[in-house]
N, C-alpha and C. Protein backbone atom coordinates (compact mmCIF):
# COMPACT_ATOMS: atom_id res chain seq x y z
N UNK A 1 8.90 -6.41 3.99
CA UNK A 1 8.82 -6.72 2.58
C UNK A 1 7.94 -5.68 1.90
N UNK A 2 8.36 -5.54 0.68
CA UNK A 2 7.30 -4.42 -0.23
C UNK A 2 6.20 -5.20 -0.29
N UNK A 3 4.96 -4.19 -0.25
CA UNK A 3 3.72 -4.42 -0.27
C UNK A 3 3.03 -5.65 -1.36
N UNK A 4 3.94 -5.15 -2.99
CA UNK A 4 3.74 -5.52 -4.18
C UNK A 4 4.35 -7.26 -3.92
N UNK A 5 5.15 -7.71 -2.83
CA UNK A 5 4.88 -9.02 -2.88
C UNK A 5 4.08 -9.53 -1.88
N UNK A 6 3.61 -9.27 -0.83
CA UNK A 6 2.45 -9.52 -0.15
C UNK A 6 1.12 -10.54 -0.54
N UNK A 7 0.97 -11.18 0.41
CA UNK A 7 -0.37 -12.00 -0.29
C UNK A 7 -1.49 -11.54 -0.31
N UNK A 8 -2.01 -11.96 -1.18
CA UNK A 8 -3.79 -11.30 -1.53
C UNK A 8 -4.82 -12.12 -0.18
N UNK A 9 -5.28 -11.08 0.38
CA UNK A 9 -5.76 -11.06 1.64
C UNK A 9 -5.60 -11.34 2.79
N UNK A 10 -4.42 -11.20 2.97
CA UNK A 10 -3.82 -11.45 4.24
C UNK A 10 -3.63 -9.88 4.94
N UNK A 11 -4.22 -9.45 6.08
CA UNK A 11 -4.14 -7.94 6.52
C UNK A 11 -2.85 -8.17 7.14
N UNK A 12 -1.92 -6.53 6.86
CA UNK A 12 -0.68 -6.61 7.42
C UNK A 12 -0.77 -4.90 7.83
N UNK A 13 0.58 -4.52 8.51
CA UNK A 13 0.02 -3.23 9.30
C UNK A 13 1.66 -2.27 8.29
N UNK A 14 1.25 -1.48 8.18
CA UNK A 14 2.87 -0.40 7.30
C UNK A 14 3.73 -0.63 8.42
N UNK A 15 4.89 -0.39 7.29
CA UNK A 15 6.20 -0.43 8.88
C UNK A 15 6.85 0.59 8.64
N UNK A 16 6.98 0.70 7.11
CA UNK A 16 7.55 1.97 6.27
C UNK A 16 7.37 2.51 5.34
N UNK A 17 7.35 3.69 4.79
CA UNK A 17 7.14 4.16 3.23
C UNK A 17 8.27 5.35 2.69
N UNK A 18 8.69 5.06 1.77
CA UNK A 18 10.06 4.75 1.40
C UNK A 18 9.63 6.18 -0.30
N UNK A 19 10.22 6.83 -0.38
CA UNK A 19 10.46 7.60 -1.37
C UNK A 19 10.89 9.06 -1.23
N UNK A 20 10.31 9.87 -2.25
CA UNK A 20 10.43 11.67 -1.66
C UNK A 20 9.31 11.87 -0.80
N UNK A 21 9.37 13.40 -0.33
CA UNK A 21 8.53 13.85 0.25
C UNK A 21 7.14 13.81 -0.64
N UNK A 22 7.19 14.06 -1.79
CA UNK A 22 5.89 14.55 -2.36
C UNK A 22 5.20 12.92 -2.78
N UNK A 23 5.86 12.01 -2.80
CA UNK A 23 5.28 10.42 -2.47
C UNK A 23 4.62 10.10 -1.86
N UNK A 24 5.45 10.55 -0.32
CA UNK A 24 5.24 10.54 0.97
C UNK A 24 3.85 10.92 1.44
N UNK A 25 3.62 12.08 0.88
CA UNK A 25 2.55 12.81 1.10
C UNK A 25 1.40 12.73 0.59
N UNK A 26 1.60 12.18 -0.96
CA UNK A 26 0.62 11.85 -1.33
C UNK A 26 0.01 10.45 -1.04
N UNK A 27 0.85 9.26 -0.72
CA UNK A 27 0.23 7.76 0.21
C UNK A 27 0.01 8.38 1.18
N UNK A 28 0.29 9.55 2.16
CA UNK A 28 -0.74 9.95 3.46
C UNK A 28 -1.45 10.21 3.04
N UNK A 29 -2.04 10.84 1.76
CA UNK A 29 -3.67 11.88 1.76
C UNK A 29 -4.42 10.71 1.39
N UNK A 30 -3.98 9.04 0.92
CA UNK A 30 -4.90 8.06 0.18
C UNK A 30 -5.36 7.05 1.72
N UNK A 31 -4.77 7.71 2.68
CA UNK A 31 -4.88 6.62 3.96
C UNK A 31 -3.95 5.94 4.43
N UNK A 32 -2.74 5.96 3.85
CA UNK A 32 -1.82 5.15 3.88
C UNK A 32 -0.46 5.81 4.53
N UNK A 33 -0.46 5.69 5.74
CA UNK A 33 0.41 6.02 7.43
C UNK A 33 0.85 5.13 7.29
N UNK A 34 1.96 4.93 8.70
CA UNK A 34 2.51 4.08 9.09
C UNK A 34 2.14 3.77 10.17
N UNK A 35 1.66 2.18 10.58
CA UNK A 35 1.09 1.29 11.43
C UNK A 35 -0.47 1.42 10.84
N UNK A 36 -0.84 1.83 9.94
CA UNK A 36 -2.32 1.24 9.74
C UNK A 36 -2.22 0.03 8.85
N UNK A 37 -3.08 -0.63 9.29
CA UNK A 37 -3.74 -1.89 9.00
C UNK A 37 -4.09 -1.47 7.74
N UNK A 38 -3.68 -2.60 6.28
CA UNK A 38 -4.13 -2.58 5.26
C UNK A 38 -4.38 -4.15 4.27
N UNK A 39 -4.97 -4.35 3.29
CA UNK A 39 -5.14 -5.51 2.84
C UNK A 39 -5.18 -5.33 1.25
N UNK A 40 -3.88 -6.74 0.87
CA UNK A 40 -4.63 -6.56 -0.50
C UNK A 40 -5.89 -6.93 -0.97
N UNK A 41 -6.52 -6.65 -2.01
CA UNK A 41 -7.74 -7.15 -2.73
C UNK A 41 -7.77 -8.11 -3.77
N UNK A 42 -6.58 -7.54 -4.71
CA UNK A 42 -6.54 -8.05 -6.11
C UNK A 42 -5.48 -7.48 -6.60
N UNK A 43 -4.66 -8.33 -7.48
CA UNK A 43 -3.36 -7.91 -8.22
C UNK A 43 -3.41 -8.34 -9.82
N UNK A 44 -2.95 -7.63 -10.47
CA UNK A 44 -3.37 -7.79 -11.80
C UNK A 44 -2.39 -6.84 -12.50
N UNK A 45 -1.30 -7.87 -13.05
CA UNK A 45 0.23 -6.97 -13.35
C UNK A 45 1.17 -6.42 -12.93
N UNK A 46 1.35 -6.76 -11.57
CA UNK A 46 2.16 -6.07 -10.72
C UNK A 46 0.97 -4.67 -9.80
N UNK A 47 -0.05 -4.36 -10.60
CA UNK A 47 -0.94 -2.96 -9.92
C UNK A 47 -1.57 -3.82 -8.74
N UNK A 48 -1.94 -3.50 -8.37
CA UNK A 48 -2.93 -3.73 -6.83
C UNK A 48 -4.10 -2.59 -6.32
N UNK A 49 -4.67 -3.38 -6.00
CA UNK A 49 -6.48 -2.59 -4.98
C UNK A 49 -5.94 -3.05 -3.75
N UNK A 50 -5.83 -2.42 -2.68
CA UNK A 50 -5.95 -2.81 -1.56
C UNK A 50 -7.32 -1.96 -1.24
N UNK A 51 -7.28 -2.58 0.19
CA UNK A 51 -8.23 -1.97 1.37
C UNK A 51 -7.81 -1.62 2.73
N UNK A 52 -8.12 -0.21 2.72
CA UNK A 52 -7.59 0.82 3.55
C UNK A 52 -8.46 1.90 4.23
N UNK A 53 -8.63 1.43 5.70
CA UNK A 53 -9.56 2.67 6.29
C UNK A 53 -11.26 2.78 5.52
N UNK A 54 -11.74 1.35 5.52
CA UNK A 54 -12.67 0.80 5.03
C UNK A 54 -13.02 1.65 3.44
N UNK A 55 -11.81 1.93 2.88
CA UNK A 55 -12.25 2.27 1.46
C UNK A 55 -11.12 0.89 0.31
N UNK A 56 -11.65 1.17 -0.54
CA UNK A 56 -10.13 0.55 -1.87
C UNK A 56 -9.57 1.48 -2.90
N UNK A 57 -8.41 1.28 -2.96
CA UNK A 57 -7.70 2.17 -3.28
C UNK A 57 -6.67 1.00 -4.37
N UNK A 58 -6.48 2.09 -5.72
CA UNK A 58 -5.70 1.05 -6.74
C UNK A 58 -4.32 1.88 -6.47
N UNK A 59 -3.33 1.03 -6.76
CA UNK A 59 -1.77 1.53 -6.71
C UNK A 59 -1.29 0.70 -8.23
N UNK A 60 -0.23 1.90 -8.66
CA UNK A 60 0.53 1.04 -9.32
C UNK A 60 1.86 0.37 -8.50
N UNK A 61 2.35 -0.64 -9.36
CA UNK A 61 3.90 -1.21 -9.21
C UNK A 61 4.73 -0.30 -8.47
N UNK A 62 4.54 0.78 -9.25
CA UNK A 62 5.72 1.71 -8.49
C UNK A 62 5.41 2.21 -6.93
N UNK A 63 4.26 2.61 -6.89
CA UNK A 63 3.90 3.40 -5.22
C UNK A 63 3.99 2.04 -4.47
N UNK A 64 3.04 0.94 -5.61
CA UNK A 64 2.95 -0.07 -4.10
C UNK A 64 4.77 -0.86 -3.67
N UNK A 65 5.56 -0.70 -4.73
CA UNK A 65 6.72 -1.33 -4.00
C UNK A 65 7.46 0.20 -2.64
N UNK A 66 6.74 1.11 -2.91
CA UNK A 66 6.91 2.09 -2.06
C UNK A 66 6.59 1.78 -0.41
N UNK A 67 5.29 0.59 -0.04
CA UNK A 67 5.35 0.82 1.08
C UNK A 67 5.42 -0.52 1.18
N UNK A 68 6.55 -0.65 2.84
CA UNK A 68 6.93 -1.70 2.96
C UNK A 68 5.87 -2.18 4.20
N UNK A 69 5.37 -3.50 4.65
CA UNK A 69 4.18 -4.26 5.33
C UNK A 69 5.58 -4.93 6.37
C-alpha cells in the first residue's frame, strides 16, 4: 500500500518506490531505500513527517504516494 495511507505510528519497512529516476534518487539521498524501516509521525492534508534513519523528514502527497510500505 502507498505510504500516504499508512497509519500514524505504526513502523513499516519500503517494499517499493515507484516513479522516474530523478524521484528515485532523490527519496535515496532523504534515507529512503528499499527495506528500511520507516514511521509515520504526523499527517496534515494528505503531507506527512515520517521518521527515517533516526531523523524526520516532511513529504508531500505526491512523493509520499511514491513509496509503497
Amino acid at each position: 500500500m502507498p505510504l500516504i495511507l499508512a497509519d500514524k505510528g505504526n513502523e513499516m519497512n519500503i517494499k517499493k518506490i515507484t516513479g522516474n529516476d530523478e524521484t528515485k534518487r532523490f527519496l535515496n539521498s532523504l534515507g529512503l531505500v528499499i527495506g528500511e524501516s520507516i514511521k509515520v509521525i504526523s499527517e496534515l492534508g494528505g503531507n506527512l513527517i515520517i521518521s527515517v534513519k533516526d531523523s524526520r523528514v516532511a513529504l508531500d502527497k505526491s512523493l509520499a504516494s511514491r513509496i509503497i510500505v
